[in-house]
Protein backbone atom coordinates (compact mmCIF):
# COMPACT_ATOMS: atom_id res chain seq x y z
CA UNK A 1 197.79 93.31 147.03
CA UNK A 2 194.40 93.01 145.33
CA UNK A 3 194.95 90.86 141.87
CA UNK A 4 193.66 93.32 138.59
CA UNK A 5 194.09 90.49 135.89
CA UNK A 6 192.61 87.03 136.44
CA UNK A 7 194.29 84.59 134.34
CA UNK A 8 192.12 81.52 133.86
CA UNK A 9 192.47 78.04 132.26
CA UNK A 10 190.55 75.10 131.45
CA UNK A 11 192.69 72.91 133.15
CA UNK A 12 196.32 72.71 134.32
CA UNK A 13 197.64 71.04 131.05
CA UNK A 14 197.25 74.42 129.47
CA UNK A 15 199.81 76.19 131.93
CA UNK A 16 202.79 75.79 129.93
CA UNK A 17 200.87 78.32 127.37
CA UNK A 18 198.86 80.43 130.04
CA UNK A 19 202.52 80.93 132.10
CA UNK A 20 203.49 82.87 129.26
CA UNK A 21 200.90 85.59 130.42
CA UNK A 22 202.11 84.99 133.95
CA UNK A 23 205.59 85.79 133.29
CA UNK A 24 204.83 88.98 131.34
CA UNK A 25 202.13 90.23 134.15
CA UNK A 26 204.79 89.36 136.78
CA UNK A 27 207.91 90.90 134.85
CA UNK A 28 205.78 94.16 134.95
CA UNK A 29 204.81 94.02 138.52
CA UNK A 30 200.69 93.85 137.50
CA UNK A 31 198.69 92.07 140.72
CA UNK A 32 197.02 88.91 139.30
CA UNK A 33 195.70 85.78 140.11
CA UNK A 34 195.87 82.43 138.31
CA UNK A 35 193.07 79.83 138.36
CA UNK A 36 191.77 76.46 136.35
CA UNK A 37 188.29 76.54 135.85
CA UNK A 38 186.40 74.26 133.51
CA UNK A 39 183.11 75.50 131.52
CA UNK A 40 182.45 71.76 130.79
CA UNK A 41 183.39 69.96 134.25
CA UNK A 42 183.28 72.97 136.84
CA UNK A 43 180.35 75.29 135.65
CA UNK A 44 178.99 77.15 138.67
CA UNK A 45 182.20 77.63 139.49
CA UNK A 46 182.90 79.40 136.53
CA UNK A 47 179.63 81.04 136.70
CA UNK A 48 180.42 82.00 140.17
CA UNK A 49 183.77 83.33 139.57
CA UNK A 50 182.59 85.27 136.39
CA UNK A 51 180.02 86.85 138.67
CA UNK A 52 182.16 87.94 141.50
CA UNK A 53 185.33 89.09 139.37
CA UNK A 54 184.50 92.59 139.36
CA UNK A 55 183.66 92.85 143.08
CA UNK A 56 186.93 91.57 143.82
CA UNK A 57 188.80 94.51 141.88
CA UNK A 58 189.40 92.07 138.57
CA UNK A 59 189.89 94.20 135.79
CA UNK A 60 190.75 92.30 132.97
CA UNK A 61 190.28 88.33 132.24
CA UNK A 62 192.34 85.99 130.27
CA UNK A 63 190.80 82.58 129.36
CA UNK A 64 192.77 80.50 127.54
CA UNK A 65 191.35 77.38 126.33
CA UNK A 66 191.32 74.55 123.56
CA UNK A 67 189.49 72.16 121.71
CA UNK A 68 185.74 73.33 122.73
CA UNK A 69 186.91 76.50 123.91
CA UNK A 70 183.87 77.52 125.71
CA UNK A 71 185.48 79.10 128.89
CA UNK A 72 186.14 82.79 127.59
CA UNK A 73 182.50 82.75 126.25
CA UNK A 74 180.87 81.75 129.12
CA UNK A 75 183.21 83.87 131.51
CA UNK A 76 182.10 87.14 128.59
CA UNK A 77 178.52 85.91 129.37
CA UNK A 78 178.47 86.23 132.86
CA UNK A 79 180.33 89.97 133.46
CA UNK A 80 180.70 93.19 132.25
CA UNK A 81 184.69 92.79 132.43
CA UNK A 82 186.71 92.61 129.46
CA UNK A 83 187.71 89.12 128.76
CA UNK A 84 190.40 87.81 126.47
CA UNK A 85 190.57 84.71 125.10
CA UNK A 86 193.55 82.59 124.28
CA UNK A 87 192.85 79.48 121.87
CA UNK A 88 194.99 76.47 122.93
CA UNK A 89 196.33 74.42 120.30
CA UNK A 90 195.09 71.14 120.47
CA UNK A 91 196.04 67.67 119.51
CA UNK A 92 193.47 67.08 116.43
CA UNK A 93 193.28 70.29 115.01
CA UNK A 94 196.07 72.52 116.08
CA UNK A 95 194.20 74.96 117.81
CA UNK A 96 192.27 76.12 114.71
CA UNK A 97 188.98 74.84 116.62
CA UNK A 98 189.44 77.07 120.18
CA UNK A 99 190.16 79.28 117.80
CA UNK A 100 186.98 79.71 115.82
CA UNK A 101 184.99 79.02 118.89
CA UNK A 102 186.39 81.82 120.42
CA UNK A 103 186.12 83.94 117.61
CA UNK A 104 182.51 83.43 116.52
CA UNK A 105 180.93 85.09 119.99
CA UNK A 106 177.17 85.91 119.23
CA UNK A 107 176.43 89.95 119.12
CA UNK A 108 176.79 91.73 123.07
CA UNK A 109 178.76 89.07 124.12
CA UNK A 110 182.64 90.08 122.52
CA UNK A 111 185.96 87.93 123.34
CA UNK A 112 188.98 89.65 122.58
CA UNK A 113 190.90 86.70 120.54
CA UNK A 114 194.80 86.70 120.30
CA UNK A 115 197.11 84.34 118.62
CA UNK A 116 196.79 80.51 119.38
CA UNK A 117 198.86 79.61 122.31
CA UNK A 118 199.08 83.76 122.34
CA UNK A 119 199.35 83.89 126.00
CA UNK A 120 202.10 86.76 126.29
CA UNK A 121 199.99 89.07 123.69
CA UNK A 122 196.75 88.40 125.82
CA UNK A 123 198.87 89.53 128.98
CA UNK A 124 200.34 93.29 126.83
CA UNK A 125 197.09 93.57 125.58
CA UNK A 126 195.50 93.20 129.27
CA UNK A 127 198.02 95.91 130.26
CA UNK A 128 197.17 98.30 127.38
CA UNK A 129 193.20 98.25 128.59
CA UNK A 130 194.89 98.52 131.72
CA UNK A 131 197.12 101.40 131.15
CA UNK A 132 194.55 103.60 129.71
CA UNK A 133 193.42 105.12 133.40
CA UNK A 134 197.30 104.50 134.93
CA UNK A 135 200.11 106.54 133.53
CA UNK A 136 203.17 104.70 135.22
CA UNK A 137 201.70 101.53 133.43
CA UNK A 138 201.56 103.29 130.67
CA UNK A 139 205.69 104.51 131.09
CA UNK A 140 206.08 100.93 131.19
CA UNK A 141 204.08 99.63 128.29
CA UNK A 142 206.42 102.20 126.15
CA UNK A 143 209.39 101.22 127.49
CA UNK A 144 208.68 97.59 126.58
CA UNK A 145 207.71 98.48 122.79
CA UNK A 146 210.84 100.70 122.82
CA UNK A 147 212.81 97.55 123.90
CA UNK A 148 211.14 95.48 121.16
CA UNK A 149 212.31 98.00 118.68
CA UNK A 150 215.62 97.84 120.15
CA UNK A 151 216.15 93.97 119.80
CA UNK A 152 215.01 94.89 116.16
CA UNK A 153 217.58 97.31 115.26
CA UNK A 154 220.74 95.86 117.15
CA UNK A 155 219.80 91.96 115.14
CA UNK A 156 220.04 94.20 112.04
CA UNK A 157 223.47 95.54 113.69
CA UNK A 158 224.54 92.20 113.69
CA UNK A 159 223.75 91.01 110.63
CA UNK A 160 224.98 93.65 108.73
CA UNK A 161 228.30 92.18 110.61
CA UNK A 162 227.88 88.86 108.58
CA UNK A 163 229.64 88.55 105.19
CA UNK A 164 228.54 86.75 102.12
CA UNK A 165 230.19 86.68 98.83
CA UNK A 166 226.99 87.61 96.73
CA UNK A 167 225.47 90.23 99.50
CA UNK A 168 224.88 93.09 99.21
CA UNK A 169 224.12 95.46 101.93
């Protein structure tokens, strides 16, 4: 099984966010691959893999990193791929610094930028590009937003259930 979604991260600290993206790609049977690659301490490496990713039937990249947060920029720098970036939140400034790093890209070199520590939304955003040439994916990316608005409407089931004296509804 040849992996379509590379899921990358600066180091292994950042794997209790990244998993999130793991467990999502997994739960809807996507082939991936998980690495941790540093643009700081590892940077041919991350040159190399940005290179080859395509070539090896990669199809979508999600970098998640913090602080700096250079890793989805240089990964967007080196391919053609679509690569999304996940800001980590950090210890000093609660992600807001990944963040804006990832954010402020210079022009032909875009990073898709989700939520910080937005792992899962980086994965069902992978799987939308994804889903765009594959129409079973794309079954299963509605049945998952149909099962979002499900939770939705039976927690409004329930609390319709719960009394107050002053409400209303």
């Amino acid at each position: 099984m040849t992996p379509v979604v590379s899921v990358i991260m600066g180091s292994t600290s950042d794997l209790p966010v990244m998993e999130k993206a793991c467990r999502f790609l997994e739960e809807m049977e996507i082939p991936f691959e998980v690495n941790a690659l540093s643009a700081h301490r590892t940077p041919a490496e991350v040159s190399e893999f940005a290179k080859g990713a395509q070539g090896r039937g990669i199809k979508v990249i999600i970098a998640g990193a913090g602080m700096a947060a250079a890793l989805p920029g240089v990964i967007a720098a080196e391919t053609t791929l679509p690569v999304i970036g996940v800001p980590i939140k950090g210890s000093v400034l609660e992600g807001l610094d990944a963040t804006l790093a990832i954010l402020q890209m210079p022009p032909g070199i875009p990073v898709a930028t989700v939520a910080i520590n937005g792992a899962q939304n980086a994965a069902i955003l992978a799987m939308q590009m994804l889903a765009l040439s594959d129409e079973g994916m794309m079954r299963k990316l509605s049945a998952y937003k149909q099962g979002l608005k499900k939770k939705i409407v039976d927690a409004n089931e329930e609390l319709a259930k719960v009394e107050y004296k002053y409400k209303t509804n």
